[in-house]
Structures are given as C-alpha cells and as structure tokens.
C-alpha atoms as a PDB file:
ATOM      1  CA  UNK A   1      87.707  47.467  99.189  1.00  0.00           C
ATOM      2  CA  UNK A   2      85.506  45.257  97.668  1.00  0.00           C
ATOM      3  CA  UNK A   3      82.342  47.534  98.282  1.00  0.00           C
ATOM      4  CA  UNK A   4      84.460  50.229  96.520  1.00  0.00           C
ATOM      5  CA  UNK A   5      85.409  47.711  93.718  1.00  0.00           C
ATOM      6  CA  UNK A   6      81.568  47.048  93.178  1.00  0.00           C
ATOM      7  CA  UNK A   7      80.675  50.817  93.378  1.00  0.00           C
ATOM      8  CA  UNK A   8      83.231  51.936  90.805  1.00  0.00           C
ATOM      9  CA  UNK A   9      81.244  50.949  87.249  1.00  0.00           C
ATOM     10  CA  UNK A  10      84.899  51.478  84.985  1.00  0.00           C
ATOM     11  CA  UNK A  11      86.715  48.855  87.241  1.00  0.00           C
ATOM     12  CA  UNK A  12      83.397  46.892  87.456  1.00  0.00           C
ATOM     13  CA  UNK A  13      83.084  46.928  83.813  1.00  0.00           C
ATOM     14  CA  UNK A  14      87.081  45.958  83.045  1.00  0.00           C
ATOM     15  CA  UNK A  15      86.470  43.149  85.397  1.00  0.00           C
ATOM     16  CA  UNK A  16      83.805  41.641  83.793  1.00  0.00           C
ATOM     17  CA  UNK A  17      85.320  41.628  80.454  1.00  0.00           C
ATOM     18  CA  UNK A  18      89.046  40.477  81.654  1.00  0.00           C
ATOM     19  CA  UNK A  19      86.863  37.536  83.286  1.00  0.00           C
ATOM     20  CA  UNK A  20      84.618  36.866  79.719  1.00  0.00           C
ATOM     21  CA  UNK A  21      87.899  37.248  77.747  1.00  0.00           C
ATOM     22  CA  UNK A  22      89.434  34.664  79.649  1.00  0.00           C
ATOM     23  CA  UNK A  23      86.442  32.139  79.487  1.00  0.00           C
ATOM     24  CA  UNK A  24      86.350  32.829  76.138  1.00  0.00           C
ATOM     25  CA  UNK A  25      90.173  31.570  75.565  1.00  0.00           C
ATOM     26  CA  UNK A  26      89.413  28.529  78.039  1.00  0.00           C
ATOM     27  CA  UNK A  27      86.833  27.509  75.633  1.00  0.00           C
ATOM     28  CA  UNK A  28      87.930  28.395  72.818  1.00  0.00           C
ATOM     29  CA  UNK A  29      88.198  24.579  71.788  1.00  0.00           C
ATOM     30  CA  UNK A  30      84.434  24.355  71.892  1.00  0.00           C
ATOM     31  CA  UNK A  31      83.507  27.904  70.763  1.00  0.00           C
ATOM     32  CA  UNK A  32      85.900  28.406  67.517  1.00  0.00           C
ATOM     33  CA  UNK A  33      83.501  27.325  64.955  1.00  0.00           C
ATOM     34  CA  UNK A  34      86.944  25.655  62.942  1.00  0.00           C
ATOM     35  CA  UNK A  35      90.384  24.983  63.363  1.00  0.00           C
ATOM     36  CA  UNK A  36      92.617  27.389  63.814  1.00  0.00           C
ATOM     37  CA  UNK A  37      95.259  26.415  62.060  1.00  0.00           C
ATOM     38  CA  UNK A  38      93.451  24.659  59.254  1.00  0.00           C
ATOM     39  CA  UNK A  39      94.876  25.794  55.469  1.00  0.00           C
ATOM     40  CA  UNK A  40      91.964  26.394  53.066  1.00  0.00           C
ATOM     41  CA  UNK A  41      93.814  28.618  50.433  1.00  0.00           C
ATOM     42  CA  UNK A  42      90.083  28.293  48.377  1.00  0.00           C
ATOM     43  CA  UNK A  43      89.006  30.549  51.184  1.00  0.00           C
ATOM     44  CA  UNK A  44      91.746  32.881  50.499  1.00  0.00           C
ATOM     45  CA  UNK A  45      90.963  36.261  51.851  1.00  0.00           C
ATOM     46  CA  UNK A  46      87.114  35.764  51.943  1.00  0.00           C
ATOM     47  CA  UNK A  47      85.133  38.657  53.380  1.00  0.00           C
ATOM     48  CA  UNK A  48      82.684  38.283  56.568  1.00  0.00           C
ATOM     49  CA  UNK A  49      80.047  36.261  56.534  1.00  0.00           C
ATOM     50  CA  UNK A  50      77.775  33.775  57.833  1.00  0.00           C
ATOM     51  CA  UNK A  51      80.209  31.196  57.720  1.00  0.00           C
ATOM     52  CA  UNK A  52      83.293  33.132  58.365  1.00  0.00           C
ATOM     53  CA  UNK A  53      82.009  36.133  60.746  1.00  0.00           C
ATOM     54  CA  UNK A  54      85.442  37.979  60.770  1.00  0.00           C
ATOM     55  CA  UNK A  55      86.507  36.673  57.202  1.00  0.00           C
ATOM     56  CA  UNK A  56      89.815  34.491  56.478  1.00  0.00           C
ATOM     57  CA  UNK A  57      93.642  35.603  56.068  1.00  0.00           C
ATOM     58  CA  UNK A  58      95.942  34.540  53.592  1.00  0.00           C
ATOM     59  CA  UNK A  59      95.865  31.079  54.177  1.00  0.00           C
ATOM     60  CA  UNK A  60      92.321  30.783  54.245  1.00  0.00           C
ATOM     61  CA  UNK A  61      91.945  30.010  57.707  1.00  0.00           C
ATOM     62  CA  UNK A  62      89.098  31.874  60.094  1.00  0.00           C
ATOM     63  CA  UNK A  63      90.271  34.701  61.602  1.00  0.00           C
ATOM     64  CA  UNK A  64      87.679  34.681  64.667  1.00  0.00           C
ATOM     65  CA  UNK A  65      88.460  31.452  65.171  1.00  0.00           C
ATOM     66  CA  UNK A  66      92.557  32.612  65.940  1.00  0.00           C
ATOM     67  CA  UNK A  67      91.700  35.495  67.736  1.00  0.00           C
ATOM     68  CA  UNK A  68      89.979  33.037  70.148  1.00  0.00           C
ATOM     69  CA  UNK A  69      92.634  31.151  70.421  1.00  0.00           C
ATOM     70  CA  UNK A  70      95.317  34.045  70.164  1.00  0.00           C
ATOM     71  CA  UNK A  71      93.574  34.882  73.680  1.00  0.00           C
ATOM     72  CA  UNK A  72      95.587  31.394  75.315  1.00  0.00           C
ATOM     73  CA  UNK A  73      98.942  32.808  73.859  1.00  0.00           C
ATOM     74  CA  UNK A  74      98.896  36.489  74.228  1.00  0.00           C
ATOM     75  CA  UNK A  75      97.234  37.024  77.122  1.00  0.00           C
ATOM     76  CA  UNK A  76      97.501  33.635  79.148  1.00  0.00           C
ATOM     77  CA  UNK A  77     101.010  33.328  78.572  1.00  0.00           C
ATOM     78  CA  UNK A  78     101.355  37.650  79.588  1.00  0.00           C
ATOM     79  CA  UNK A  79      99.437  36.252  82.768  1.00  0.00           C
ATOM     80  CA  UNK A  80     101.912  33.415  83.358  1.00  0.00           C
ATOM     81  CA  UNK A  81     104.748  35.522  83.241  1.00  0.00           C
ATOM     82  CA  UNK A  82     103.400  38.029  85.516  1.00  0.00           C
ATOM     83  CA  UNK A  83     102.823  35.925  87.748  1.00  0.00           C
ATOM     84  CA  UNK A  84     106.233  33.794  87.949  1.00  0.00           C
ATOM     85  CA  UNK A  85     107.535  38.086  88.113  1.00  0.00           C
ATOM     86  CA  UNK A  86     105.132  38.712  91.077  1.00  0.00           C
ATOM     87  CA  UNK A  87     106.503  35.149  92.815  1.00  0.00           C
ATOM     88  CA  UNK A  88     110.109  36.061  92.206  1.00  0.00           C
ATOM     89  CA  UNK A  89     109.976  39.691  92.673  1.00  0.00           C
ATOM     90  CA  UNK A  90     108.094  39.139  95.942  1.00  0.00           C
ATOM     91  CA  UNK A  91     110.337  36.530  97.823  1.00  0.00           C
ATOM     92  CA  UNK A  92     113.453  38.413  97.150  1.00  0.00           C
ATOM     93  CA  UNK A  93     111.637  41.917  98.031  1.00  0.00           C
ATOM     94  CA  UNK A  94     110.688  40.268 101.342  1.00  0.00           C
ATOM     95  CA  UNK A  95     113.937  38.854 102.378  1.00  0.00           C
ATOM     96  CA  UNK A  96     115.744  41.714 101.305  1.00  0.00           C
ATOM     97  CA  UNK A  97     113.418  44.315 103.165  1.00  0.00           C
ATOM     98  CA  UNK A  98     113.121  41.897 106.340  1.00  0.00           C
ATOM     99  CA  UNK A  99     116.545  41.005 106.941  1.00  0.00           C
ATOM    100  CA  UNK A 100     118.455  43.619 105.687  1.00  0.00           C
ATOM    101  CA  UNK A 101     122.259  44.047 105.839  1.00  0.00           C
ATOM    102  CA  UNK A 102     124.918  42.992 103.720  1.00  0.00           C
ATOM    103  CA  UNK A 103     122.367  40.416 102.294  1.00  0.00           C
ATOM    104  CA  UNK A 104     119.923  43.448 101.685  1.00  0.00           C
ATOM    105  CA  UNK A 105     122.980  45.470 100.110  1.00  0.00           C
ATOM    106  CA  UNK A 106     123.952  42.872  97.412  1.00  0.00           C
ATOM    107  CA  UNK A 107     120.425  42.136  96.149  1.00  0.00           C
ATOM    108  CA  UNK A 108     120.051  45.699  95.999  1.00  0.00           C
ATOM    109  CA  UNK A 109     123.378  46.488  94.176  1.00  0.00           C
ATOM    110  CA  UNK A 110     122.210  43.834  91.767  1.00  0.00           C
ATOM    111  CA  UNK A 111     118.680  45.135  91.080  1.00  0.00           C
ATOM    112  CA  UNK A 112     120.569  48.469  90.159  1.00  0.00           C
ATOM    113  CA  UNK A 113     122.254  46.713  87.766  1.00  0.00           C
ATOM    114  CA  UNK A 114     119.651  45.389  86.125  1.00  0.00           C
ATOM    115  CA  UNK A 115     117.661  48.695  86.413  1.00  0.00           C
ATOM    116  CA  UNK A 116     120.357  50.287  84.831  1.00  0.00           C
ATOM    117  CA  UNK A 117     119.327  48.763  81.420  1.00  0.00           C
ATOM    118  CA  UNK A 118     116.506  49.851  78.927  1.00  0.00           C
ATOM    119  CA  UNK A 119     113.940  47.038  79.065  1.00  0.00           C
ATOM    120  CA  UNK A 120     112.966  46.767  75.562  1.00  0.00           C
ATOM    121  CA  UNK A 121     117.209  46.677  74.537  1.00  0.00           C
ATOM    122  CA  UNK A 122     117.693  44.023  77.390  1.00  0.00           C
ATOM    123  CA  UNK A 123     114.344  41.901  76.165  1.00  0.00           C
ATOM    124  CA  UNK A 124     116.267  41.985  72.705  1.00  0.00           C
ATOM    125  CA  UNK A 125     119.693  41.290  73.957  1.00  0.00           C
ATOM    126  CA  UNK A 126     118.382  37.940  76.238  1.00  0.00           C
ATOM    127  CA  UNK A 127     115.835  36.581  73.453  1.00  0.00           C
ATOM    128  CA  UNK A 128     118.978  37.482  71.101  1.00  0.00           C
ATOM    129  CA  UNK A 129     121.149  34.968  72.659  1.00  0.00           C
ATOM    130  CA  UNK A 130     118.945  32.545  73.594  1.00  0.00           C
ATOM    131  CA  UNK A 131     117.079  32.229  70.798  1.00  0.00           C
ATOM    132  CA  UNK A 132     114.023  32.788  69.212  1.00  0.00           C
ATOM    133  CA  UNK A 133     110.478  31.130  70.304  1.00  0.00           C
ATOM    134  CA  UNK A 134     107.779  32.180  73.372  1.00  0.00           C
ATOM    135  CA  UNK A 135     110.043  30.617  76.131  1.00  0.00           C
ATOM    136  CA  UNK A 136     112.228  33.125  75.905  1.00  0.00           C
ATOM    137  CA  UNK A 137     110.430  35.804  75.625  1.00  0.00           C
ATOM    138  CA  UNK A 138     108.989  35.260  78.939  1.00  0.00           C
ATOM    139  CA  UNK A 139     112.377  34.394  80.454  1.00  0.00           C
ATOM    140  CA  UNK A 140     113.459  37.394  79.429  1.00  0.00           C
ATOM    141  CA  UNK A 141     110.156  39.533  80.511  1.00  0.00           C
ATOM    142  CA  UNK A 142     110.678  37.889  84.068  1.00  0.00           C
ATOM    143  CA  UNK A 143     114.714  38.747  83.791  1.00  0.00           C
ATOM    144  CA  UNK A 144     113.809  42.293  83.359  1.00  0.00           C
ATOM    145  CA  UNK A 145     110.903  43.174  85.640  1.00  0.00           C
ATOM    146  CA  UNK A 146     112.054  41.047  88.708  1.00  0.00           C
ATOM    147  CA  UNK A 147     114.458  43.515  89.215  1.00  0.00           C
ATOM    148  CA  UNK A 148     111.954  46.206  89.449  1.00  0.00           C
ATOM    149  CA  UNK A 149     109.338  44.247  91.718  1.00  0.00           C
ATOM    150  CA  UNK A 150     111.845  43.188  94.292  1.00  0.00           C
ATOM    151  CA  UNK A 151     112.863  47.213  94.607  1.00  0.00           C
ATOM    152  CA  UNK A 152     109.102  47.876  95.243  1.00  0.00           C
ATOM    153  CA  UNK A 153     108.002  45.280  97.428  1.00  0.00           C
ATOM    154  CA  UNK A 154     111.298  45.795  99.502  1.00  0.00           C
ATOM    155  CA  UNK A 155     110.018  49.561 100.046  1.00  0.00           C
ATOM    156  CA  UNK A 156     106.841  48.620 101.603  1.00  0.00           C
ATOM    157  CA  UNK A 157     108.615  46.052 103.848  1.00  0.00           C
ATOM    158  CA  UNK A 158     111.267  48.572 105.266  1.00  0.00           C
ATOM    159  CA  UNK A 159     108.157  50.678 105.471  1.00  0.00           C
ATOM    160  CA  UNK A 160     105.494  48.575 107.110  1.00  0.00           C
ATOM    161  CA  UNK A 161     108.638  47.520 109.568  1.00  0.00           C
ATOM    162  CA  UNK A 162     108.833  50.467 111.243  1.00  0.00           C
ATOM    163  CA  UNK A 163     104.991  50.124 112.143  1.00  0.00           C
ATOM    164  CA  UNK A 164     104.347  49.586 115.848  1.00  0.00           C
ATOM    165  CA  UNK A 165     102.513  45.891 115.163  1.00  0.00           C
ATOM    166  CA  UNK A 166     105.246  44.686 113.834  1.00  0.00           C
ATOM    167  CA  UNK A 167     107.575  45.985 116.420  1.00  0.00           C
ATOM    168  CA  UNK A 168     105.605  44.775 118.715  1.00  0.00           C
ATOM    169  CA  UNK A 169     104.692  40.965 117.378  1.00  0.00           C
ATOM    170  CA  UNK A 170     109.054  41.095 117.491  1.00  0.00           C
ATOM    171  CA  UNK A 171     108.555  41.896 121.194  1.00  0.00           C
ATOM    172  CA  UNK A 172     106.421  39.322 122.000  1.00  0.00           C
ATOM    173  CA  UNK A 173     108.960  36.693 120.438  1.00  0.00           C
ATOM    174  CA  UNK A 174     106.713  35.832 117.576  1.00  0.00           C
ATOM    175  CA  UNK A 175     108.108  33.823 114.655  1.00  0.00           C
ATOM    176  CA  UNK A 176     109.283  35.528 111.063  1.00  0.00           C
ATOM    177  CA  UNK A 177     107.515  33.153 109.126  1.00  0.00           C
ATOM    178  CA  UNK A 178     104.531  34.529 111.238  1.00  0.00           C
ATOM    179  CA  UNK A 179     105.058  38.280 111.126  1.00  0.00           C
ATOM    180  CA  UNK A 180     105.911  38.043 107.267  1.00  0.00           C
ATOM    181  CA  UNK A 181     102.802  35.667 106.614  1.00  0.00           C
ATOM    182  CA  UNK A 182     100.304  37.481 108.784  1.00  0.00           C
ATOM    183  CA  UNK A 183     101.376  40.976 108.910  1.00  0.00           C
ATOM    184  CA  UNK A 184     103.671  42.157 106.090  1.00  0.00           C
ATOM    185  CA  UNK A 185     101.872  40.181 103.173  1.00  0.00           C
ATOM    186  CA  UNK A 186      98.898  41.354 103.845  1.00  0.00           C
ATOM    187  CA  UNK A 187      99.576  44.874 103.489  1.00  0.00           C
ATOM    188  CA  UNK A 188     101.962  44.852 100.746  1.00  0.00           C
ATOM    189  CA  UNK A 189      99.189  42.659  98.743  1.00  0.00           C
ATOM    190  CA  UNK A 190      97.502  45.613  97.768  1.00  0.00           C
ATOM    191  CA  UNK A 191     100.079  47.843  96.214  1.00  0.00           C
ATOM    192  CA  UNK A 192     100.962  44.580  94.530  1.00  0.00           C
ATOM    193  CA  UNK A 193      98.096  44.010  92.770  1.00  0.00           C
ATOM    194  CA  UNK A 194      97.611  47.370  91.876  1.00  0.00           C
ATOM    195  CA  UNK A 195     101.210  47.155  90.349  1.00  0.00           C
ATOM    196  CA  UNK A 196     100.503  43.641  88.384  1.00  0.00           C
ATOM    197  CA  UNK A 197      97.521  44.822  86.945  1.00  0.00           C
ATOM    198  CA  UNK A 198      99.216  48.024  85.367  1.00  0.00           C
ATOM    199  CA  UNK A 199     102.575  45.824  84.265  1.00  0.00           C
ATOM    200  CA  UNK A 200     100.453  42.846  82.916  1.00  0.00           C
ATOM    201  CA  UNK A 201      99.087  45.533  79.648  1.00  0.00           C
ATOM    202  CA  UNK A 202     102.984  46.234  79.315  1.00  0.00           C
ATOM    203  CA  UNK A 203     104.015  42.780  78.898  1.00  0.00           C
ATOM    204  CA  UNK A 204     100.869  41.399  76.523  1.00  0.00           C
ATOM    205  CA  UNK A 205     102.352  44.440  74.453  1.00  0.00           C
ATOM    206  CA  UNK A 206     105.842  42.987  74.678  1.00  0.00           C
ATOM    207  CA  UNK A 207     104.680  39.598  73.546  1.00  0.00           C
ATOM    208  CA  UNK A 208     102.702  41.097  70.874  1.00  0.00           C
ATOM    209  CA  UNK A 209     105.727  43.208  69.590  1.00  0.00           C
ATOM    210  CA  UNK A 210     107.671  40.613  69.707  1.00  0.00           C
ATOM    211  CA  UNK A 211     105.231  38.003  67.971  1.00  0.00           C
ATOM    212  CA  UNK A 212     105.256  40.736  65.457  1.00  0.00           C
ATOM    213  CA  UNK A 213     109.018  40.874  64.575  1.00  0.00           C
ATOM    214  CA  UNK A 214     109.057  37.117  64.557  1.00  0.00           C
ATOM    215  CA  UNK A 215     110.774  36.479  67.921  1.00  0.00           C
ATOM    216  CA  UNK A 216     107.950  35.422  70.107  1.00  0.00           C
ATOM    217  CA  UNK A 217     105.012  33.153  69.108  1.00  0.00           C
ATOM    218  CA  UNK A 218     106.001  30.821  66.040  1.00  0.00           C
ATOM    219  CA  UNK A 219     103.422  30.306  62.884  1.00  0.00           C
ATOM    220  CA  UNK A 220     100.768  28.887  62.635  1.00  0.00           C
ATOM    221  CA  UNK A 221     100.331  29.013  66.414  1.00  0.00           C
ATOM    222  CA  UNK A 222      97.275  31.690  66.952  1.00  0.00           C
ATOM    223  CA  UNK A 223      99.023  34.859  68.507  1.00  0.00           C
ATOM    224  CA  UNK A 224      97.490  38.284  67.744  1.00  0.00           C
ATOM    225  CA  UNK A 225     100.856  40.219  67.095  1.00  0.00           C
ATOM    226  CA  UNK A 226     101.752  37.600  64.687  1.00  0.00           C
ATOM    227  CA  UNK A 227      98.340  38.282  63.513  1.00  0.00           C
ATOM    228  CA  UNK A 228      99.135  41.706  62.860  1.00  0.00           C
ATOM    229  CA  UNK A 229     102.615  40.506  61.010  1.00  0.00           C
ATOM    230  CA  UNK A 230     100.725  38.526  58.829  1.00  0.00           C
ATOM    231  CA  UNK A 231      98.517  40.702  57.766  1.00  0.00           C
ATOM    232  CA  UNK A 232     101.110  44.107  57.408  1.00  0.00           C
ATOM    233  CA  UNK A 233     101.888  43.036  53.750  1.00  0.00           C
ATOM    234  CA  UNK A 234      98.147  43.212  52.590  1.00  0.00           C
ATOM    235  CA  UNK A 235      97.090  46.136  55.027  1.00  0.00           C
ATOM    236  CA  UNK A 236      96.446  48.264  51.818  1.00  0.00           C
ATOM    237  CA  UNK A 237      94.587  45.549  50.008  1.00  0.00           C
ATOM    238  CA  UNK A 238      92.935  44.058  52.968  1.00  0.00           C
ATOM    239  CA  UNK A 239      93.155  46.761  55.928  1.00  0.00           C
ATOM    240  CA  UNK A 240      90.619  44.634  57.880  1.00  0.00           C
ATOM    241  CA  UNK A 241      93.007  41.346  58.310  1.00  0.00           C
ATOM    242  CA  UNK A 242      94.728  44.145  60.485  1.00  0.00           C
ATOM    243  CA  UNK A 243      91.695  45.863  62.411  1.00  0.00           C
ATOM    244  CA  UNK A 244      90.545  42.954  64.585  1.00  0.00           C
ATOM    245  CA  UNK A 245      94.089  41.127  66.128  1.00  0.00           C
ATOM    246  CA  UNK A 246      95.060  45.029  66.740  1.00  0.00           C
ATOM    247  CA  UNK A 247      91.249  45.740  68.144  1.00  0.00           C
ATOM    248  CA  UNK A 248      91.869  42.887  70.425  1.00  0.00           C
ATOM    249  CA  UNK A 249      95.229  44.037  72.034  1.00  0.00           C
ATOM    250  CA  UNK A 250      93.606  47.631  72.320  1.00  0.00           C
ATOM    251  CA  UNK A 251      90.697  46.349  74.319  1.00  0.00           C
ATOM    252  CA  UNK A 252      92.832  44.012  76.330  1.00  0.00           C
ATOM    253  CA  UNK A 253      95.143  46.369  77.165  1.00  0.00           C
ATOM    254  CA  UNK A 254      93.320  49.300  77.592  1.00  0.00           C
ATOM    255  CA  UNK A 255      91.079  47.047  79.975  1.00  0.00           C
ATOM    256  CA  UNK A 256      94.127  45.892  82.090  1.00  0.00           C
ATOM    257  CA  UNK A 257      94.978  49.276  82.611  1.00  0.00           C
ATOM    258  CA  UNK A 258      91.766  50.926  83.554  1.00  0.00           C
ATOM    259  CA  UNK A 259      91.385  48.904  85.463  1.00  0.00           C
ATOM    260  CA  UNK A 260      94.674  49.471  87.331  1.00  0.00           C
ATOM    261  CA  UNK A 261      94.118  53.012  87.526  1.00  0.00           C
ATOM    262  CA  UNK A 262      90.827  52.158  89.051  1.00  0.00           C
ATOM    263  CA  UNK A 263      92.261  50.015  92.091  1.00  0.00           C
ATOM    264  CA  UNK A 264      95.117  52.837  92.711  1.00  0.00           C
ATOM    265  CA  UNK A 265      92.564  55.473  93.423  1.00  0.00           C
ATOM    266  CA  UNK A 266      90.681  53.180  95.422  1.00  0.00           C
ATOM    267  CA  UNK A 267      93.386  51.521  97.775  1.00  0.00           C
ATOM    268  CA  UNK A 268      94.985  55.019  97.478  1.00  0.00           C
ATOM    269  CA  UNK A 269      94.393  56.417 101.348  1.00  0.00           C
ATOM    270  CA  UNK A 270      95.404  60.075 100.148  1.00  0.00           C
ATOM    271  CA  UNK A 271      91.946  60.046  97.260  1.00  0.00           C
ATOM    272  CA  UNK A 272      89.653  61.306  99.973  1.00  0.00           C
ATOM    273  CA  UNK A 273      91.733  63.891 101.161  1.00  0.00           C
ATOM    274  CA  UNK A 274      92.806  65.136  97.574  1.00  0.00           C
ATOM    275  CA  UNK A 275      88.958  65.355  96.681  1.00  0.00           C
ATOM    276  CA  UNK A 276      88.168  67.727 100.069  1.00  0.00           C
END
C-alpha cells in the first residue's frame, strides 16, 4: 500500500499539504506575524501589503494571521471529532458484528433510528437544545455519524468472520481479544481510513456552516466560517475579506477528499480488474 501511496502523485501531493497545513496551525503562535484577535480599527479594512500580506477585516485585525489560526479550530477540532466518531463507531461496530444476537439486534435497531434522520436537521435539532458554542457542535457531529460508522464497521466484521482464519484461530481456542486485535482490526483498518478521510471534508464543512450561522465557533476566536460571516456584509465593498477564509476551506476540503478517492482506488482489490 504504501508503495502505491508513494506512486500515486494526487494522493502524494494531498498528503503533503494536509501535513504542511497542519504544521502550519501547530505553529501558528510563532508564524502569525500579530495577534489574532488584536482590535486595530485604524487598520480598518487595509488592503495587502508588506505589513499586512492578506489585508485586515473590519476590526482591523490581520487576516493571515486568523486564517493561521482558524486552521486549530476548523480543521483540528473536524480532526478531533472524527476521531472520537472513528473510536465510538468502531467499538460498537466490533461488538455488534462479533457477538451478534439480541445484543447485535438492539444496537442495530438503534443505529436505524438514528439513520432514519437527515443529518444536517438532527445537527440543528441537538446544537438547538443544547446550546450554542463548538462543544456542541461536535457532540452533535459524533451523535450523528456514530450511527453510520458502527453500521459499516459491523459489515466488514460479519464479513471478515466468515473467513477461514478466523474460523480457524476459533478452532484452535484462541482468545477474542486476540482474534479481534490481530485479525479483524487489521483488515477493517483500511476501509476505515478510507471512510475517515472522505467524512473528515464533510464535517470541517459542518463546522464551517455552522461557524457561519453563529452556532459553532464564538467571536473573536479565529474560525474560517465565521470568517466568511464576518465578512458577508461587506462582500460587495470588500469581496476579498471573503476570497481567502472560503479559499482555505476549498483547498482543505477538496484535499481531504482527493485524497480519499485516491486511497479507495488503491486499497480497492476490484481497480486492477476494472482497468483489464
């Protein structure tokens, strides 16, 4: 896989530039020539320049300066909840796939009842009641997808079950713990990444949108949909306060999912044969 990683330039590519994104919000501190958050109304929607390479929004503060540190709250905190989804999702998946029976038939019945919802409603409805502010959003990003991972990785299990190692591991007397560490893990990992990576695009959007219609992300923290809200009542005036916060959750995005489509056709075992 990882030759085929290395040989495929587009996934190559989105790699590198998730990975110099991320460094980039890790040092932001050190990198974001001022504060972020800093009021300078004298600066008032100045224009780019050697001081100010991306210009200043209403308030006067430096707009490349919150973009670098929009990165730690749009996309770090989409990567936290993705991965608290991917934890959750898993654990259930597995013990619902491995054991089966009635426990495997009330999970289930429960997933389709949270399935049966629209996301974006049900994102609306939970941040609705418990109020507004980034916690909740990505309670209720994890209440919806969970749901939806646990249905997947309980597929593969039931799937990779039938397979004659693990049959035969369960003749030899070997342990669950051991099968489902050694065996089942392992091969589910793969259609698990491939399914974060796609998702994790999905929910930076969700935290954007969300930013954007004041539930999410709170001013003045640095968040690039409440970026974009700031800057929708001037976008006639001053278009470019817009361009760059939206730029950024284009290229992050976009990246994410490229780069998701890239590992599906490579772990996919039916590519080669579709291509002869």
């Amino acid at each position: 896989m990882l030759k085929q990683l290395i040989k495929n330039k587009t996934a190559l590519c989105c790699i590198v530039l998730i990975t110099l994104i991320i460094i980039l919000g890790i040092l932001a501190p050190y990198i974001a020539p001022f504060d972020p958050n800093k009021v300078r109304i004298v600066r008032k929607y100045a224009s780019m320049s050697g001081e100010h390479w991306l210009g200043c929004d209403h308030l006067g503060r430096d707009i490349f300066s919150r973009l670098l540190y929009g990165i730690r709250s749009t996309l770090f905190l989409s990567l936290l909840t993705m991965i608290i989804t991917i934890v959750i999702g898993t654990v259930i998946g597995l013990i619902s796939g491995y054991q089966r029976g009635k426990l495997d038939k009330c999970i289930m019945r429960l997933c389709d009842v949270m399935l049966s919802f629209p996301s974006q409603v049900m994102i609306l409805a939970i941040v609705g009641v418990l109020g507004v502010g980034i916690e909740n959003v990505i309670i209720a990003n994890i209440v919806v997808k969970w749901a939806w991972y646990s249905r997947m990785i309980r597929s593969s299990v039931i799937r990779h079950s039938r397979k004659n190692y693990i049959l035969f591991s369960r003749a030899i007397g070997a342990s669950n713990t051991f099968i489902i560490r050694r065996h089942l893990l392992p091969n589910i990992m793969s259609e698990l990444v491939v399914l974060a990576t796609l998702d994790t695009g999905w929910v930076i959007l969700n935290i954007s949108a969300l930013s954007f219609i004041g539930l999410g992300v709170q001013a003045p923290t640095a968040e690039w949909g409440l970026m974009l809200s700031e800057a929708k009542n001037v976008m006639i005036q001053h278009p470019m306060q817009m361009v760059f916060p939206g730029i950024a959750i284009l290229i992050v995005v976009a990246a994410f999912n490229m780069l998701g489509d890239c590992l599906r056709d490579i772990l996919d075992p039916k590519d080669k044969s579709n291509e002869s």
